[in-house]
Protein backbone atom coordinates (compact mmCIF):
# COMPACT_ATOMS: atom_id res chain seq x y z
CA UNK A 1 136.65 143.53 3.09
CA UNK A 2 139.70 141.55 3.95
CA UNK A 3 141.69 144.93 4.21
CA UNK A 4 139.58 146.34 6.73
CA UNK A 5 138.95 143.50 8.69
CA UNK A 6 142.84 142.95 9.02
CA UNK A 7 143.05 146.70 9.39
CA UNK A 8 140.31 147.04 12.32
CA UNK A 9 142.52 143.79 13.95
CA UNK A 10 145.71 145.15 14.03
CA UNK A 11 144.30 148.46 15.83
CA UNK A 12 142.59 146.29 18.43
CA UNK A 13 146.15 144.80 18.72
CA UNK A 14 147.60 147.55 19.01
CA UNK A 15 145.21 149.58 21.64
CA UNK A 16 145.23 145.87 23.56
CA UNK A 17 149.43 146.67 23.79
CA UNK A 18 149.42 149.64 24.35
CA UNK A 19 146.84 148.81 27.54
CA UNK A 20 148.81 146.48 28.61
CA UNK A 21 152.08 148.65 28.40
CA UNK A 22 150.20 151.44 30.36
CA UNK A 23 148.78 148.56 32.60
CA UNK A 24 152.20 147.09 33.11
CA UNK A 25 154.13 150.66 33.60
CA UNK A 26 151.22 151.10 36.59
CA UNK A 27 152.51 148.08 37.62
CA UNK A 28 155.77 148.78 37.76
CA UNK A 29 155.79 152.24 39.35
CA UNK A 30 153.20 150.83 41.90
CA UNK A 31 156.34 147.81 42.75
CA UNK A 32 158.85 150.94 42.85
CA UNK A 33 156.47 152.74 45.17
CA UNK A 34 156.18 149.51 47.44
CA UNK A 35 159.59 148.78 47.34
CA UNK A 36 160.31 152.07 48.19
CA UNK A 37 157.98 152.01 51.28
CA UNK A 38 159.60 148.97 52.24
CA UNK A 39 162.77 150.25 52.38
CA UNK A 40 161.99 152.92 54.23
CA UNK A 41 160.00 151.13 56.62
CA UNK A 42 162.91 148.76 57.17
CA UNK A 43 165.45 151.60 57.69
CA UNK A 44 163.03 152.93 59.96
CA UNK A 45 163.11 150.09 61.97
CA UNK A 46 166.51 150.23 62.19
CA UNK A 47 167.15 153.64 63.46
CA UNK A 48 164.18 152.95 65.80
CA UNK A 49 165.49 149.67 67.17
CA UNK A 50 169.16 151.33 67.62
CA UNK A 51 167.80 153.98 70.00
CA UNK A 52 165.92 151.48 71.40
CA UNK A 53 169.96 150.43 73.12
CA UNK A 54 170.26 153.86 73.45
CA UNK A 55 168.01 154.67 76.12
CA UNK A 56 168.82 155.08 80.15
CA UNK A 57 165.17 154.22 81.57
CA UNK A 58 162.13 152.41 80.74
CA UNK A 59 160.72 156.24 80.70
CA UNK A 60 163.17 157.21 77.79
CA UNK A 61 162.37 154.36 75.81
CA UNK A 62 158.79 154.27 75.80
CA UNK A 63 158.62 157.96 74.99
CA UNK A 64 160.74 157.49 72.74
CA UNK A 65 159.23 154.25 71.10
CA UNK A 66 156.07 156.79 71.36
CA UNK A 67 157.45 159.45 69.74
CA UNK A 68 158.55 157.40 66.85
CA UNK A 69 155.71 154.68 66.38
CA UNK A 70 153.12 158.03 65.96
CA UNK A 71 154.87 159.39 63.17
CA UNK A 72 153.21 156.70 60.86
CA UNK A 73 149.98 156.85 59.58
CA UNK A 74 147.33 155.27 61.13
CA UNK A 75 149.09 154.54 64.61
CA UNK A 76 147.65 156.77 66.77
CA UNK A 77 148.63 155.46 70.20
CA UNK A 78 151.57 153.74 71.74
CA UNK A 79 151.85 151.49 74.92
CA UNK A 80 154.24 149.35 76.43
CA UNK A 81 152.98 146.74 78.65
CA UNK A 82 155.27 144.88 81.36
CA UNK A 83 154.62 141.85 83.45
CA UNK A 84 154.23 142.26 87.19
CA UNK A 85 156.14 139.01 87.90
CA UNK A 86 159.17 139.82 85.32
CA UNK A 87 159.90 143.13 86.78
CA UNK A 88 159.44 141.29 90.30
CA UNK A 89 161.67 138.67 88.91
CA UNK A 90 163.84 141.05 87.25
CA UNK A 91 164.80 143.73 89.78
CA UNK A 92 165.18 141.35 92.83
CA UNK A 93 163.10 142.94 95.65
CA UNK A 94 160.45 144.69 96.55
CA UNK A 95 162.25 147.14 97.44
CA UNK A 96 163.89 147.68 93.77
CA UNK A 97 160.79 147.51 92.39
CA UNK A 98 159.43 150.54 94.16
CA UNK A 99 162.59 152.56 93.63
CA UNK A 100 161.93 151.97 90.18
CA UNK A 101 161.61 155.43 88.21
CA UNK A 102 158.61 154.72 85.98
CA UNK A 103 156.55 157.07 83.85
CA UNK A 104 154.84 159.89 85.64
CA UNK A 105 151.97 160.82 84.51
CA UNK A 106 151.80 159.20 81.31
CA UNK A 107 149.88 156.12 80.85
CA UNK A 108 152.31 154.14 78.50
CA UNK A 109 153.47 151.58 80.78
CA UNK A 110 150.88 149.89 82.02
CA UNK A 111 151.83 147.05 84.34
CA UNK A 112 149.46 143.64 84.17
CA UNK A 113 149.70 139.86 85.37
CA UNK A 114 151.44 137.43 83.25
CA UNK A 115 148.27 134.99 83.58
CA UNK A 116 145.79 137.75 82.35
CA UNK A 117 148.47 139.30 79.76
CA UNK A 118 148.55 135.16 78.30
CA UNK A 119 144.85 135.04 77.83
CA UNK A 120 144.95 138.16 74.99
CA UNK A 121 147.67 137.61 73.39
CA UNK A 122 149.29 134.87 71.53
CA UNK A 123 152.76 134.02 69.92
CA UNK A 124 152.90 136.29 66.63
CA UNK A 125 151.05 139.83 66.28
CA UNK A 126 147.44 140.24 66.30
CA UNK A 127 145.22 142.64 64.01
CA UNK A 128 141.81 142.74 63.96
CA UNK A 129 139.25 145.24 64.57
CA UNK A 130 138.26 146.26 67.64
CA UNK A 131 135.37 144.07 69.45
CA UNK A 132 132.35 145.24 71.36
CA UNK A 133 133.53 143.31 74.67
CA UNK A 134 136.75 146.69 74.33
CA UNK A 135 139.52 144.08 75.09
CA UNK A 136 142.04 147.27 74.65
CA UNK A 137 140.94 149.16 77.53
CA UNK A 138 143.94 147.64 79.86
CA UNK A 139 146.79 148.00 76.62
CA UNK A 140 144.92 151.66 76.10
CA UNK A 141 144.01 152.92 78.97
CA UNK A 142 141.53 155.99 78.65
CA UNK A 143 141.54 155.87 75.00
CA UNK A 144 139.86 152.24 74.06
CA UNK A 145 136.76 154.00 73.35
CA UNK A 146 138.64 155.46 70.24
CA UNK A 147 140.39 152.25 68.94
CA UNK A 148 139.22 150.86 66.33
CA UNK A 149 142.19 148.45 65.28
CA UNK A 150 144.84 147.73 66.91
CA UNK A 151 148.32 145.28 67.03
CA UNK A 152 149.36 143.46 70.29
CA UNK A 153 152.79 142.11 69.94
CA UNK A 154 153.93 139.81 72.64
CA UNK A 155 157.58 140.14 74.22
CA UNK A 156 159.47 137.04 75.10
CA UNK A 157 162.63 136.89 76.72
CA UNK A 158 164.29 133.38 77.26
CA UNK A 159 160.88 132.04 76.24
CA UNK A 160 158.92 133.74 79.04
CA UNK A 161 156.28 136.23 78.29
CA UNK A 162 157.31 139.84 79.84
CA UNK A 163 155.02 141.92 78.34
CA UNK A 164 153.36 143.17 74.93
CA UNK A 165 154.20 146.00 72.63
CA UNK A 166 150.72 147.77 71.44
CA UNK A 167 149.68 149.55 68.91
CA UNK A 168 146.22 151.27 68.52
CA UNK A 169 144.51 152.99 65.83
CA UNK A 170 141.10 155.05 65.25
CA UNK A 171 140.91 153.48 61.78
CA UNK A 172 139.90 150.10 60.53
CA UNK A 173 143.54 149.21 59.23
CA UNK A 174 146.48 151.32 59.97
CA UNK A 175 150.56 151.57 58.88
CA UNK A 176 151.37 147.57 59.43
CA UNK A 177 147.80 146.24 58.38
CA UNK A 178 149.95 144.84 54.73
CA UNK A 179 151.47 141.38 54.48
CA UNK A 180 155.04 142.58 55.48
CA UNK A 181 153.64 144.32 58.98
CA UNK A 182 153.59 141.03 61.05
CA UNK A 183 157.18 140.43 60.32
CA UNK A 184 158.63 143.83 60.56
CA UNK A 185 156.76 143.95 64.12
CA UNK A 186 158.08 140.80 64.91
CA UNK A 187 161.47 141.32 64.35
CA UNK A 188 160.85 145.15 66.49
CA UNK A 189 159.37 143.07 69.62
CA UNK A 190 162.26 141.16 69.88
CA UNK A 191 164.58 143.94 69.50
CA UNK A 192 162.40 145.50 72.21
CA UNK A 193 162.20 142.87 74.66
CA UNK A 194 166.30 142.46 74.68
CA UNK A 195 166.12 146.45 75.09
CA UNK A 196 163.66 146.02 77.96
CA UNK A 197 165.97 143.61 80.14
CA UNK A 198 168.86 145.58 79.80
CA UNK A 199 167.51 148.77 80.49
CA UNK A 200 165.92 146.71 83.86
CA UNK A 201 169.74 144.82 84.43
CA UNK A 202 171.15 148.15 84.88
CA UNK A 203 168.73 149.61 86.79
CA UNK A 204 169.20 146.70 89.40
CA UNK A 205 173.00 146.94 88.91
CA UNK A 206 172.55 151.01 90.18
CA UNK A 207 169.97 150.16 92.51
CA UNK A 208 172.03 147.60 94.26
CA UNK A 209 175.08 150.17 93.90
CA UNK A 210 173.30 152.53 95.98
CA UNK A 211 171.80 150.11 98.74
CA UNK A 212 175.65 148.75 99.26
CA UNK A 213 177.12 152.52 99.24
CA UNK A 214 174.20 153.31 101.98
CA UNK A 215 175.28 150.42 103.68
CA UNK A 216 179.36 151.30 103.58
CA UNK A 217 177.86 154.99 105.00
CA UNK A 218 176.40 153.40 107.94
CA UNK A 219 178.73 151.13 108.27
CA UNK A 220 181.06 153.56 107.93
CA UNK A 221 179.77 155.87 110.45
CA UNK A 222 179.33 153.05 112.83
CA UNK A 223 183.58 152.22 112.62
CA UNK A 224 183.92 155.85 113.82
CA UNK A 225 182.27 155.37 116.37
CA UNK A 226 183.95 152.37 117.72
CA UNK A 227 187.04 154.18 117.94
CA UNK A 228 187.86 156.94 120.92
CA UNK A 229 187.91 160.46 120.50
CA UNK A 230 190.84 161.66 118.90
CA UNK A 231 192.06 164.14 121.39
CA UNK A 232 191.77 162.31 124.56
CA UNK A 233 193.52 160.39 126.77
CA UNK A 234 192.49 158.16 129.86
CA UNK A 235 193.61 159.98 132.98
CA UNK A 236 196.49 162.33 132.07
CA UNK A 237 197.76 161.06 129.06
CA UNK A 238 197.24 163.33 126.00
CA UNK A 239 196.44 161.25 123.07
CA UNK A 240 196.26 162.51 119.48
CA UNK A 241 195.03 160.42 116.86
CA UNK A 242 194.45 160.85 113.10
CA UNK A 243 192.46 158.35 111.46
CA UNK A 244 191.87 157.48 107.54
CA UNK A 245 191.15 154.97 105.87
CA UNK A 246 191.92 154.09 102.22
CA UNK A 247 188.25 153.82 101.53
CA UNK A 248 185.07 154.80 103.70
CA UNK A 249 185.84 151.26 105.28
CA UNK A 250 189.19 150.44 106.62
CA UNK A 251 190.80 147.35 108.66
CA UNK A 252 192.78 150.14 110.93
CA UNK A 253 191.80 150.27 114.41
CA UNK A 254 192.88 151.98 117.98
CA UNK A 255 191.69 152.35 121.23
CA UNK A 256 192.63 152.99 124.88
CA UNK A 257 190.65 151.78 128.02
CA UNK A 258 191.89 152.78 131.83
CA UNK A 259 192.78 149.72 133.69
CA UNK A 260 193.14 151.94 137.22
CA UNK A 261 193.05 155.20 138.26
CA UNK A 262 196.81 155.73 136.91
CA UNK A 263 197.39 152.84 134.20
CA UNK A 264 195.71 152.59 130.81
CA UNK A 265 195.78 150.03 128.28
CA UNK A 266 196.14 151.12 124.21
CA UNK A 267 196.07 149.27 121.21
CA UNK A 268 196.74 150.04 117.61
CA UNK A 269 196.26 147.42 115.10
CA UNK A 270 195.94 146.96 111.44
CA UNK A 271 194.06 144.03 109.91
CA UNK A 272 194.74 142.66 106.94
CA UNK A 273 192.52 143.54 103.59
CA UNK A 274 189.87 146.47 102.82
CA UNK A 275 186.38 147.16 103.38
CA UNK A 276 183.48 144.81 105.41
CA UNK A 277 185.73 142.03 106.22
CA UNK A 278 188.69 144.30 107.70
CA UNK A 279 186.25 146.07 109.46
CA UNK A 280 184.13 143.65 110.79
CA UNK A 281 187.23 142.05 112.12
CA UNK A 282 188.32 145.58 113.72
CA UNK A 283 185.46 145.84 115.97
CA UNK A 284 185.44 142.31 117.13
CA UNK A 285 188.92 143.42 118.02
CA UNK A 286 187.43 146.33 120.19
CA UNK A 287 184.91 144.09 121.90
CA UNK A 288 187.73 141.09 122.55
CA UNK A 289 190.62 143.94 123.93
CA UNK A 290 187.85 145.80 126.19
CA UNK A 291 186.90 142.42 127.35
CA UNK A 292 190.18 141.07 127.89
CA UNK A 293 192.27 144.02 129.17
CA UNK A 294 191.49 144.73 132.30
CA UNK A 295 192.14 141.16 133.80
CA UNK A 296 195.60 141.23 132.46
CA UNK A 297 198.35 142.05 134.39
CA UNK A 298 200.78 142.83 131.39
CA UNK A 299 200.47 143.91 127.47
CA UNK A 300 202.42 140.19 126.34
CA UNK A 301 199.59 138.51 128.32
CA UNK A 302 196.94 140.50 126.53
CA UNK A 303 197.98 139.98 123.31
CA UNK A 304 198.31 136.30 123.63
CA UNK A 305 194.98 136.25 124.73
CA UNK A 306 194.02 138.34 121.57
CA UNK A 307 195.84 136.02 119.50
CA UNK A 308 194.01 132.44 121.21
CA UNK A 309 190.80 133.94 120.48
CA UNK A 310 191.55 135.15 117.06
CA UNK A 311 192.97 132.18 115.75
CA UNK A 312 189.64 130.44 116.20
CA UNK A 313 188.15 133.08 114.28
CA UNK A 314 190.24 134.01 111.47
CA UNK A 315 190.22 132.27 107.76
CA UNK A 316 193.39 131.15 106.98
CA UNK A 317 194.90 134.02 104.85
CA UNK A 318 193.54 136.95 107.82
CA UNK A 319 195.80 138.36 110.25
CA UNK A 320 196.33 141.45 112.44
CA UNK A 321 199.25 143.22 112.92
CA UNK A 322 199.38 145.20 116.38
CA UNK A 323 201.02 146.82 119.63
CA UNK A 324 199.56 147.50 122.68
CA UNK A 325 201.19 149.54 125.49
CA UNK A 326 200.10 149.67 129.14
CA UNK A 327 201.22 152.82 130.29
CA UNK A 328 201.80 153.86 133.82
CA UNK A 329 201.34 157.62 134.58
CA UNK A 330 202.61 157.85 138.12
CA UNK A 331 205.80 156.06 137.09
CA UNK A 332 206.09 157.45 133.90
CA UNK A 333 207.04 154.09 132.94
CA UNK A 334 205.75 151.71 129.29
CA UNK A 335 205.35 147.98 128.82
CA UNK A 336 204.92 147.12 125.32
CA UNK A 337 204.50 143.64 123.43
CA UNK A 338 204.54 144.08 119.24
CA UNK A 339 202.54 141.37 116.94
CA UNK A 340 204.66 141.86 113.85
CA UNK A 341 203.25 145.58 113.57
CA UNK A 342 205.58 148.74 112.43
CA UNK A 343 207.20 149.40 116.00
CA UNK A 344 206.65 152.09 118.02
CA UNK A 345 209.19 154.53 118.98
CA UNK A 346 209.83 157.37 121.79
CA UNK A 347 210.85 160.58 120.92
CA UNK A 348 212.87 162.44 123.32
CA UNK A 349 212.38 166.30 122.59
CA UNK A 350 214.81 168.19 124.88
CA UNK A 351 217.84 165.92 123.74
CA UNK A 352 216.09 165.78 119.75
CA UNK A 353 216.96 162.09 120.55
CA UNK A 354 214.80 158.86 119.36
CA UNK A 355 214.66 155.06 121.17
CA UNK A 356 212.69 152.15 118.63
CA UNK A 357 210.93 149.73 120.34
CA UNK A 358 211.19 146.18 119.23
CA UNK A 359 209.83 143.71 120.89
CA UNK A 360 208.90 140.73 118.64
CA UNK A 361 206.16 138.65 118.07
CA UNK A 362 203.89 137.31 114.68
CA UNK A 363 201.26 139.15 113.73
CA UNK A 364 197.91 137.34 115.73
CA UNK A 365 195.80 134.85 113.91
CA UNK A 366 198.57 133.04 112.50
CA UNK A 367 200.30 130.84 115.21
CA UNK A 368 197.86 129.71 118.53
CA UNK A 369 201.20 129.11 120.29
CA UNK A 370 202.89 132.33 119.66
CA UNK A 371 204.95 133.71 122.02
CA UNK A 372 205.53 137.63 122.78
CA UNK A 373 207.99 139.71 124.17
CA UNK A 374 207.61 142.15 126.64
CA UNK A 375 209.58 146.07 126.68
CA UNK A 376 209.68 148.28 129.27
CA UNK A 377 209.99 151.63 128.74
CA UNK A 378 211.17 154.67 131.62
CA UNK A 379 209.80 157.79 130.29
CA UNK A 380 210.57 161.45 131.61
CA UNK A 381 208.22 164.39 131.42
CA UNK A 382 207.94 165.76 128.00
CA UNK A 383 208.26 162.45 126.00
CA UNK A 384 206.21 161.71 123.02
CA UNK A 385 205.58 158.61 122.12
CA UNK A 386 204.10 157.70 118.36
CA UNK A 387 202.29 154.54 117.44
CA UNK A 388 200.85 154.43 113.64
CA UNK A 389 200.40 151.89 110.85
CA UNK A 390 202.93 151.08 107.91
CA UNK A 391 200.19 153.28 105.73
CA UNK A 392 201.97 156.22 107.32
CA UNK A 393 205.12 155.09 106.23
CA UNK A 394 203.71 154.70 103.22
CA UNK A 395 202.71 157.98 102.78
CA UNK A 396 205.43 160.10 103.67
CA UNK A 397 208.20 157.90 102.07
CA UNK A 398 206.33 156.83 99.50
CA UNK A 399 205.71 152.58 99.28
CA UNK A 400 209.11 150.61 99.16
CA UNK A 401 211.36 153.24 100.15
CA UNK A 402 213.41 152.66 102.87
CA UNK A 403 212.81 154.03 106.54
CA UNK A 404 210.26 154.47 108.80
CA UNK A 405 208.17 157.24 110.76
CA UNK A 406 211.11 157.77 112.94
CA UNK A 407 213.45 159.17 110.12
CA UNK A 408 210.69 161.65 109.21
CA UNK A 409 210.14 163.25 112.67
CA UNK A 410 214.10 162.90 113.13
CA UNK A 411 214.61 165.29 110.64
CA UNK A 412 212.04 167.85 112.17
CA UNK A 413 213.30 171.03 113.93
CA UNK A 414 214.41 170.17 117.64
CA UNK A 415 212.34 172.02 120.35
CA UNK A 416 208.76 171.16 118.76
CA UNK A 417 206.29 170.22 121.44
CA UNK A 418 204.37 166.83 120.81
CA UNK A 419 201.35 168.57 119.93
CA UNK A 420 203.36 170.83 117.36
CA UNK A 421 204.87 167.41 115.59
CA UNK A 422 201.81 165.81 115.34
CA UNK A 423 200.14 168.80 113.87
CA UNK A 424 202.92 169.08 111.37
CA UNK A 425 202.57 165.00 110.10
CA UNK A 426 198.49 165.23 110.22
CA UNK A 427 199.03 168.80 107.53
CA UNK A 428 201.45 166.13 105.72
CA UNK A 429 199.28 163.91 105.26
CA UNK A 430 196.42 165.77 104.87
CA UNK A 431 198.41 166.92 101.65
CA UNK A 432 199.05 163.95 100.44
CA UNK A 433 195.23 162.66 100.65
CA UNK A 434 194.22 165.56 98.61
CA UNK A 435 197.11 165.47 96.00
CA UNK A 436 196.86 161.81 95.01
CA UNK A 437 194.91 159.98 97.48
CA UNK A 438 196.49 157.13 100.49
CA UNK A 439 196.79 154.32 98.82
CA UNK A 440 196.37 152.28 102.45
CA UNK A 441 194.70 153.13 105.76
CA UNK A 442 196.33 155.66 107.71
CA UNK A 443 196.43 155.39 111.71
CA UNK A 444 198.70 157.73 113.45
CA UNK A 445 198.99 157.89 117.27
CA UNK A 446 200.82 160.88 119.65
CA UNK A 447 201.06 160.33 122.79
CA UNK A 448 202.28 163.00 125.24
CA UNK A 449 203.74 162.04 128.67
């Protein structure tokens, strides 16, 4: 009796152990599985979140953030909801805003106010089944009829609510319904958020980029027009003039205006510095020389008037370099005054000769009281005379090399008509542009006698 009731004991021990061993292996390959899953979930995540920084356009991102997110079980729809005010807030304008390329013709990215975002959803994720009053129809539009669970995951940026990640599902419980899907979730909103602003940032960056290179074109555009056409002259004088600047907006300027029937006033200036400023500065140079020109009686007196007005004007680091000429076509005769600008020079082509003229003076802007000299010039028939900016200088003798414009047509075949030298130095330069760029503006002036 003893036997077998010790016997029948240690069986029931036995089958007990070897439940528990079959219970406890179950166990154990059931922790493997999860810990598995979890791993893989997590280095899901991570490849997700890193093409998250990897996309160009809100419209890449939510696809892709589609395209991923669908691949799990139970998540059977995908949207990305943004705040009205942030993206006002965020891309600057208006204007930006409807420039901005959103989805087309996928509704992922629906846009909502802040206020009415606030009131359905809260600070961590929220899963629940789906109510009768269909609170997903604005986070699914056209498919809230089918949800039956779903996750709405707010996105914060610098504690202010932007917008809500959402995740819908035609089952009662889908991929993150387990006690590790609120975190994981977490952690992807905030990935997503920071993914969301930059994508936005640049988009406002290239946005702003392409209003300011619209505004250089006009602008642009609008410089050219200031200046006089390039192949005429006021009265008889032939005028040739090439004209680049560095960039689409230069601080080189020229123009002629006729003071009489046979005298004509012509300026050439450079103003110091690039782009907006230089060329703002260049046509309030046009308006002040047109203005002040013609009740001049000499080039000296014109320039000093120049340089009174611009000295008012001018920050303290501005100048202008120029000449300007009055030239007298029944006498064949020059008056000239210089404001520290390259100087001018005449070429004589029959004798293959060359005169520089130097009159001196500072550049304008800098001194109210300068004073400026005054040279007269006799011409004969057939003289050229060149006016141009030190970025020609530049050019053809390279920056810091010693000489000037003068050299350069000195050592041109004698004979060549003024037309025929200019067309020569404009093919130079031409050449240069297109091997290696000007590395300043470029304002050449040929004027034939």
């Amino acid at each position: 009796m003893n036997d077998a009731f010790y016997h029948h004991q240690t069986e029931k021990t036995l089958r007990n152990l070897e439940n528990d061993n079959r219970r406890l292996k179950k166990e154990l390959q059931e922790a493997r599985q999860e810990a598995d899953w979890i791993r893989e979930l997590i280095a899901f995540h991570d490849r997700l979140e890193k093409d998250f920084f990897s996309a160009d356009s809100l419209e890449e991102l939510v696809i892709t953030l589609t395209n991923c997110l669908q691949l799990k079980p139970g998540i059977d729809f995908v949207t990305l909801g943004l705040t009205r005010e942030y993206l006002e807030f965020s891309l600057g304008s208006q204007e930006f805003l409807d420039q901005l390329s959103l989805p087309q013709g996928l509704e992922i990215l629906p846009i909502m106010d802040e206020e009415d975002l606030r009131k359905r959803v809260g600070e961590k994720p929220v899963l629940f089944e789906k109510t009768p009053l269909g609170s997903s129809e604005i986070f699914f539009p056209g498919h809230h009829d089918e949800i039956r669970s779903h996750a709405l995951l707010p996105l914060t940026l610098r504690k202010r609510l932007i917008g809500s990640l959402n995740l819908g599902s035609i089952r009662s419980s889908h991929y993150y319904s387990t006690a590790e899907g609120p975190d994981l979730l977490n952690r992807l909103a905030a990935k997503l958020a920071i993914a969301v602003d930059n994508i936005l940032s640049h988009r406002r960056v290239a946005l702003q980029k392409e209003l300011l290179d619209q505004e250089i074109r006009r602008a642009a555009l609008l410089q050219e027009d200031l200046l006089p056409s390039p192949s005429l002259g006021p009265g008889s004088l032939r005028i040739t003039a090439y004209f680049q600047p560095r960039h689409e907006l230069g601080g080189d300027f020229y123009d002629f205006l006729p003071l009489g029937s046979e005298t004509s006033a012509l300026l050439i200036a450079d103003v110091s510095g690039h782009g907006f400023s230089a060329a703002l500065i260049a046509a309030m140079l046009k308006f002040t020389f047109q203005m002040v020109a013609p009740g001049e009686p000499s080039p000296e007196a014109i320039v000093s008037r120049i340089n009174e007005r611009f000295c008012r004007i001018l920050k303290q680091d501005d100048f202008i370099t120029l000449c300007c000429a009055v030239l007298d076509t029944r006498t064949l005769s020059m008056a000239l005054a210089r404001a520290g600008h390259p100087p001018p020079f005449l070429y004589r082509p029959a004798e293959h000769t060359i005169l520089k003229l130097e009159p001196s003076g500072p550049p304008v802007g800098v001194d109210r009281e300068a004073v400026y000299e005054n040279r007269r010039v006799q011409c004969t028939p057939g003289d050229v005379l060149f006016f141009y900016t030190d970025g020609v200088t530049e050019a053809l003798l390279g920056k810091g090399e010693p000489g000037g414009l003068d050299e350069v047509v000195s050592k041109l075949e004698p004979g060549l008509s003024a037309e025929e030298i200019a067309q020569r130095l404009r093919s130079e330069l031409e050449k240069i542009k297109e091997a290696g760029g000007l590395e300043d503006d470029v304002t050449l002036l040929t004027v034939a006698l």
